[in-house]
Protein backbone atom coordinates (compact mmCIF):
# COMPACT_ATOMS: atom_id res chain seq x y z
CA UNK A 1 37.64 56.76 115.03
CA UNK A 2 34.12 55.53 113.70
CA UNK A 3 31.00 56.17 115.37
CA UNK A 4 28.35 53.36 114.92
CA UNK A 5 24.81 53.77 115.67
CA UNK A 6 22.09 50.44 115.65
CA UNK A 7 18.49 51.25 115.63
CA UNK A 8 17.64 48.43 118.22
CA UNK A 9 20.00 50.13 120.57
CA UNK A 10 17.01 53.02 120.37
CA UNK A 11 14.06 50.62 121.31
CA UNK A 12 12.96 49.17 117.52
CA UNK A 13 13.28 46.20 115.72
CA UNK A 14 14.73 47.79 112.59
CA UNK A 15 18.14 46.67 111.60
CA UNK A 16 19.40 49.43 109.75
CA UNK A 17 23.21 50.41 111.70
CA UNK A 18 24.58 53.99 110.54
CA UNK A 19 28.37 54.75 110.51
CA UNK A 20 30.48 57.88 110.96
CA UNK A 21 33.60 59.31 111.11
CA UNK A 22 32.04 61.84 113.58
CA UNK A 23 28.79 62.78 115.88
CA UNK A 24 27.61 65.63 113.07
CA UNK A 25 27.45 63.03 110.23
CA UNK A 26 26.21 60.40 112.78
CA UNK A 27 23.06 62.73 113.89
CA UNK A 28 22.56 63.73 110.26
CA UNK A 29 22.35 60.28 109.43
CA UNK A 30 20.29 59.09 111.87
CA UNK A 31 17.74 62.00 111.49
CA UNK A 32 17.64 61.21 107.81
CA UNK A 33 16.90 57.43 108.46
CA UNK A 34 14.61 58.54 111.09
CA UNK A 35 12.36 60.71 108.81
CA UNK A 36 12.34 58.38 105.90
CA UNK A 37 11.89 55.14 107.68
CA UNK A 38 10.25 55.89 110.91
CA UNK A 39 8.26 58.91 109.99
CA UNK A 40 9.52 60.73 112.70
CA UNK A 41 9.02 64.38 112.34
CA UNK A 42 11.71 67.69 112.40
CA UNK A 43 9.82 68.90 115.96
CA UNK A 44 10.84 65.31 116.96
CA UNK A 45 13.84 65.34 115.64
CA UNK A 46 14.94 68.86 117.17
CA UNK A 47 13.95 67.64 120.84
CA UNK A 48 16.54 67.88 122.86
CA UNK A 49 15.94 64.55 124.85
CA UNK A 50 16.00 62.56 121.42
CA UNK A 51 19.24 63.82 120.66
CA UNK A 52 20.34 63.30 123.80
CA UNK A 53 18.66 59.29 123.41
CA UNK A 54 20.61 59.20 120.55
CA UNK A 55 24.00 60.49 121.51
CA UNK A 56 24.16 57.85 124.79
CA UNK A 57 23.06 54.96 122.01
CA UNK A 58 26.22 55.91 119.51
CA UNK A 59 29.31 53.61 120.28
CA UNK A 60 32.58 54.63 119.42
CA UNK A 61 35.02 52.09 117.68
């Protein structure tokens, strides 16, 4: 199963989509692309309602 995870599906115009082959990889890749694109911080990162944003925009395919 892949996990697949848009950026627009989040509320921004970015087009970056991240793939995984599970949720750990998916929320370490979105928290990387979050820092380094969006500027987003660790406290922000580590909030549990972003996660749980996050987690209800990841599709599984």
């Amino acid at each position: 199963m892949t996990y697949t995870l848009a950026c627009k599906d989040v509320g921004t115009t970015c087009p970056f989509v991240a793939k995984a082959e599970n949720m750990e990889e998916m929320m370490e890749i979105a928290a990387k692309h979050a820092k380094e694109e969006h500027g987003y911080t660790d406290e922000q990162l580590n909030d549990p309602e972003f996660e749980k944003e996050i987690k209800a925009a990841v599709k599984e395919e």
